[in-house]
N, C-alpha and C. Protein backbone atom coordinates (compact mmCIF):
# COMPACT_ATOMS: atom_id res chain seq x y z
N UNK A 1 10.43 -6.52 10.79
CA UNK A 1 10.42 -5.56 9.67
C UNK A 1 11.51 -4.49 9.89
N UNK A 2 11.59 -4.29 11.10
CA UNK A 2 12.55 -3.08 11.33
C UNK A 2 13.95 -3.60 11.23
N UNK A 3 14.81 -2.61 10.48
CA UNK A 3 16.28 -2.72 9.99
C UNK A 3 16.15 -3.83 8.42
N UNK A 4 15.06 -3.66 7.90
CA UNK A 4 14.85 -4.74 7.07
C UNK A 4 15.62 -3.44 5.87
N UNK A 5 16.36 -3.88 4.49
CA UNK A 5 16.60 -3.02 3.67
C UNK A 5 15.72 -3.57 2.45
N UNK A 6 15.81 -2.59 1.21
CA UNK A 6 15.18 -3.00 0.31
C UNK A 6 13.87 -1.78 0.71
N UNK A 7 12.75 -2.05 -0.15
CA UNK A 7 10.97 -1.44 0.29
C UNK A 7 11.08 -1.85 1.60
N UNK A 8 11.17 -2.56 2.68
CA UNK A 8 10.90 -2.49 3.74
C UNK A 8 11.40 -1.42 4.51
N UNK A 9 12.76 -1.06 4.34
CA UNK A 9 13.11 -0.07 4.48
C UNK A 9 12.98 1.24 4.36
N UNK A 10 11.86 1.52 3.42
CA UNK A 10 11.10 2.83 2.82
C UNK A 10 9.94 2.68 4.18
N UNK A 11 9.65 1.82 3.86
CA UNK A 11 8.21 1.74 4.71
C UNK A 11 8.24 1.85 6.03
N UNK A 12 9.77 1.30 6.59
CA UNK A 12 9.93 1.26 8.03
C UNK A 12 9.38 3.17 8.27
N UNK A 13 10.28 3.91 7.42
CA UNK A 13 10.23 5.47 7.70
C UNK A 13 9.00 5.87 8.01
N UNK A 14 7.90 5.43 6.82
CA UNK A 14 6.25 5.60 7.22
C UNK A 14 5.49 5.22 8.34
N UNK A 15 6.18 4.02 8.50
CA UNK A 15 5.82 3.56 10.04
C UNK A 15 6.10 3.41 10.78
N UNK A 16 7.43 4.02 11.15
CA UNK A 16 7.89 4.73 12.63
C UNK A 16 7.25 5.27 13.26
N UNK A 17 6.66 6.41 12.51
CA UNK A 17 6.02 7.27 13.83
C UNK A 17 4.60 6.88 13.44
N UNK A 18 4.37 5.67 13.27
CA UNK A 18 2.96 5.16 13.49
C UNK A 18 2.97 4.09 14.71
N UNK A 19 2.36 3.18 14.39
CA UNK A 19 1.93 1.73 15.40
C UNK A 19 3.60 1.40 15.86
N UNK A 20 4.18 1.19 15.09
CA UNK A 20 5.57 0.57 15.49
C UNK A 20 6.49 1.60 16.10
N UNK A 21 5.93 2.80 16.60
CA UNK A 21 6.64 3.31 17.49
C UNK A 21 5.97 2.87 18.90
């Protein structure tokens, strides 16, 4: 998912500093 562009890319931001950090 990460470096994905498009909505994934929105979402990466939300879930950075969640689980996927």
């Amino acid at each position: 998912m990460l470096g994905s562009p498009g909505e994934l890319g929105r979402n990466n931001e939300v879930n950075a500093p969640g689980p996927q950090e």
